[in-house]
C-alpha atoms as a PDB file:
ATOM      1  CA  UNK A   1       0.000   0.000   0.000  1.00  0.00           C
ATOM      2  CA  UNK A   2       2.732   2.429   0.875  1.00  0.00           C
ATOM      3  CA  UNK A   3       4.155   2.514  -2.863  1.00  0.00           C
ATOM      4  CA  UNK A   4       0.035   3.644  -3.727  1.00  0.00           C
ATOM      5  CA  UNK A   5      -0.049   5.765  -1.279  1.00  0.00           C
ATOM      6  CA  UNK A   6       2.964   7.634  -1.776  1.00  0.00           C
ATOM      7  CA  UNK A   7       2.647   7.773  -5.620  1.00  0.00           C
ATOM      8  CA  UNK A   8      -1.383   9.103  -4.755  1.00  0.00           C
ATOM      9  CA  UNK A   9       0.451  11.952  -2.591  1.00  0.00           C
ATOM     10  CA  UNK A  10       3.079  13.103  -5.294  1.00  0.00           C
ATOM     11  CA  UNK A  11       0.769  13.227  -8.617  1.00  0.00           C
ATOM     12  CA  UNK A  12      -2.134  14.913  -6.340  1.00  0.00           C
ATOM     13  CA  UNK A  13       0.896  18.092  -5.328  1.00  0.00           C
ATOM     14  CA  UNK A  14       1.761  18.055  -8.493  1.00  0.00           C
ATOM     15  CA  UNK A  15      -1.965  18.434  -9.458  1.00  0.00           C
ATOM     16  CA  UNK A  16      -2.577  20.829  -7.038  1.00  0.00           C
ATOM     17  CA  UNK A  17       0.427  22.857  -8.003  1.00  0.00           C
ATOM     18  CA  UNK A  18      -0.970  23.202 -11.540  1.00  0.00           C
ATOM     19  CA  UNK A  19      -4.426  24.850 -10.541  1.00  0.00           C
ATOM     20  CA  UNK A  20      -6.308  21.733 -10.041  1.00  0.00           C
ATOM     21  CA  UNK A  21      -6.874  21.624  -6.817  1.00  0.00           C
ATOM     22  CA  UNK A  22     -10.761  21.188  -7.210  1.00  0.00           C
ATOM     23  CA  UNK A  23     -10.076  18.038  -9.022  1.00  0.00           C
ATOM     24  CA  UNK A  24      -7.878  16.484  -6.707  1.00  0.00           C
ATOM     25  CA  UNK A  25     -11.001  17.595  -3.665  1.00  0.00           C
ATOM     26  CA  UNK A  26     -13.704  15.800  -5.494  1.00  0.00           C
ATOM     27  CA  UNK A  27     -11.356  12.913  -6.420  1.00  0.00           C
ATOM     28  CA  UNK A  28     -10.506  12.279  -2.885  1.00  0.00           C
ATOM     29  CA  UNK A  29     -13.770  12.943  -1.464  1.00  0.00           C
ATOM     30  CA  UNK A  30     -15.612  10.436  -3.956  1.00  0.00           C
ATOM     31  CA  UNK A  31     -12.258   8.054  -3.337  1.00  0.00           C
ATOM     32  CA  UNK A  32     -13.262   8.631   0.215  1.00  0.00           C
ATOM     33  CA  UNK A  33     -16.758   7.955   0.410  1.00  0.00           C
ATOM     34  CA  UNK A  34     -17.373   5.370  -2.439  1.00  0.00           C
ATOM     35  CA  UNK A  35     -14.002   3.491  -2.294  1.00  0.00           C
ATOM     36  CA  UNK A  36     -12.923   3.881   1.418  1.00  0.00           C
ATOM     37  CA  UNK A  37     -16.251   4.138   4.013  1.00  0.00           C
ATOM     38  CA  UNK A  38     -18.789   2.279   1.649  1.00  0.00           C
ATOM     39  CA  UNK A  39     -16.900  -0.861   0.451  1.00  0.00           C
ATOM     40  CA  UNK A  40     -15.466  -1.199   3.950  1.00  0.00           C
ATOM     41  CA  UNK A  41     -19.328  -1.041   5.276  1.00  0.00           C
ATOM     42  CA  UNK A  42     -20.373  -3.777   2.785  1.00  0.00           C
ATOM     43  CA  UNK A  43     -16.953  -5.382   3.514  1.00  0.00           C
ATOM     44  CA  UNK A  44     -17.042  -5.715   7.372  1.00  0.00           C
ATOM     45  CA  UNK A  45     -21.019  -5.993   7.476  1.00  0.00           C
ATOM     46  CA  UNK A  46     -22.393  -8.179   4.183  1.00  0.00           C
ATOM     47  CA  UNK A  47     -19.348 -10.304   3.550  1.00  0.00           C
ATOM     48  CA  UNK A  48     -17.725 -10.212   7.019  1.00  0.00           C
ATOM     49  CA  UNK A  49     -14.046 -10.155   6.089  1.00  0.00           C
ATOM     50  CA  UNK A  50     -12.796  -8.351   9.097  1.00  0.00           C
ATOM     51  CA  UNK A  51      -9.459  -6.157   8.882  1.00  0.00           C
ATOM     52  CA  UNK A  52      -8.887  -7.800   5.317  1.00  0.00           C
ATOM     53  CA  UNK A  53     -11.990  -6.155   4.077  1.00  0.00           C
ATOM     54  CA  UNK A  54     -11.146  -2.959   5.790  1.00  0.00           C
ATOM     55  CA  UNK A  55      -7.655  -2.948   4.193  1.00  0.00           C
ATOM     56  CA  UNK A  56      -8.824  -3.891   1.111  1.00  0.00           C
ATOM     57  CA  UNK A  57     -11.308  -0.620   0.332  1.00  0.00           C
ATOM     58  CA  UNK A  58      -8.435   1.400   1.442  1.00  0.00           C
ATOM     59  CA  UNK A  59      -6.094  -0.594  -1.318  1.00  0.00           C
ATOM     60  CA  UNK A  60      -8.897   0.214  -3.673  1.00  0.00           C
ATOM     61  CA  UNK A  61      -9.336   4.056  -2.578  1.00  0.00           C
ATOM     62  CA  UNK A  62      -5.754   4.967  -3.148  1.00  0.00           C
ATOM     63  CA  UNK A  63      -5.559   2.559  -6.591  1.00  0.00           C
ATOM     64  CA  UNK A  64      -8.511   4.571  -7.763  1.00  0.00           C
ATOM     65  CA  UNK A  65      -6.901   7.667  -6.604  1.00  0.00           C
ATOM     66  CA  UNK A  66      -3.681   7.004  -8.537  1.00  0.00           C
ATOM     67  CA  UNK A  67      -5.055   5.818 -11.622  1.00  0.00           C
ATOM     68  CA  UNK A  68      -7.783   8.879 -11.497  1.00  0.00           C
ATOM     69  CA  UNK A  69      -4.797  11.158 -11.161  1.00  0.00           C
ATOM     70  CA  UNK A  70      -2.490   9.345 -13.629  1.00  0.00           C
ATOM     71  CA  UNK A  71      -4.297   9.752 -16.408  1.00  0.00           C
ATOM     72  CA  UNK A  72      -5.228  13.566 -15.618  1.00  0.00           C
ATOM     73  CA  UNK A  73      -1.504  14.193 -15.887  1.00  0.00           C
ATOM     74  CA  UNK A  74      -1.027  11.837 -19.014  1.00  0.00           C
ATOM     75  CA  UNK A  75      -3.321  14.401 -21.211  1.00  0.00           C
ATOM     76  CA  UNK A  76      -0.866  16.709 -20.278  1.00  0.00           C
ATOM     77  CA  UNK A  77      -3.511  19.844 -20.312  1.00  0.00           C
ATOM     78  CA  UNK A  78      -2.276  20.483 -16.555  1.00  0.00           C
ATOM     79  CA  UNK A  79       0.814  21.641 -18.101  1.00  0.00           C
ATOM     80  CA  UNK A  80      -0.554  24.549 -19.355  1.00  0.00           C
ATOM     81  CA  UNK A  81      -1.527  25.888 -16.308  1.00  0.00           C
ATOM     82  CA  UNK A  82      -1.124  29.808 -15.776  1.00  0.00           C
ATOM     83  CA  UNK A  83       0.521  30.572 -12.606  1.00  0.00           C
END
């Protein structure tokens, strides 16, 4: 997870950096809610995985994260941000 998570931090201050800081919010605040809280609910209470479950939607929010912000910075439009 760490290699997600640290990858998630850098292209999001990147992001961020070029003017996109609204994307990056909503990103990790539909990460947060769909990925994180709601597939750890059905995790822990439907399919009763325990921890594994719980680690698990947080594998998934920061994947989704880093693919979400991988491809914003592949277009490349970031780059022509005005600062």
């Amino acid at each position: 997870m760490a290699p997600l998570l640290g990858l998630s931090t850098v292209e999001a201050a990147i992001l961020q950096g070029a003017e996109l800081a609204k994307y990056v919010a909503t990103t990790m605040f539909i990460g947060l809610w769909l990925c994180r809280i709601l597939l750890a609910y059905i995790t822990l209470s439907i399919f009763h995985c325990g921890l594994f479950g719980m680690f698990g939607a947080i594998y998934l929010d920061f994947g989704s994260r880093t693919i979400l912000y991988y491809f914003k910075m592949y277009k490349g439009n970031w780059k022509q941000a005005a600062i």
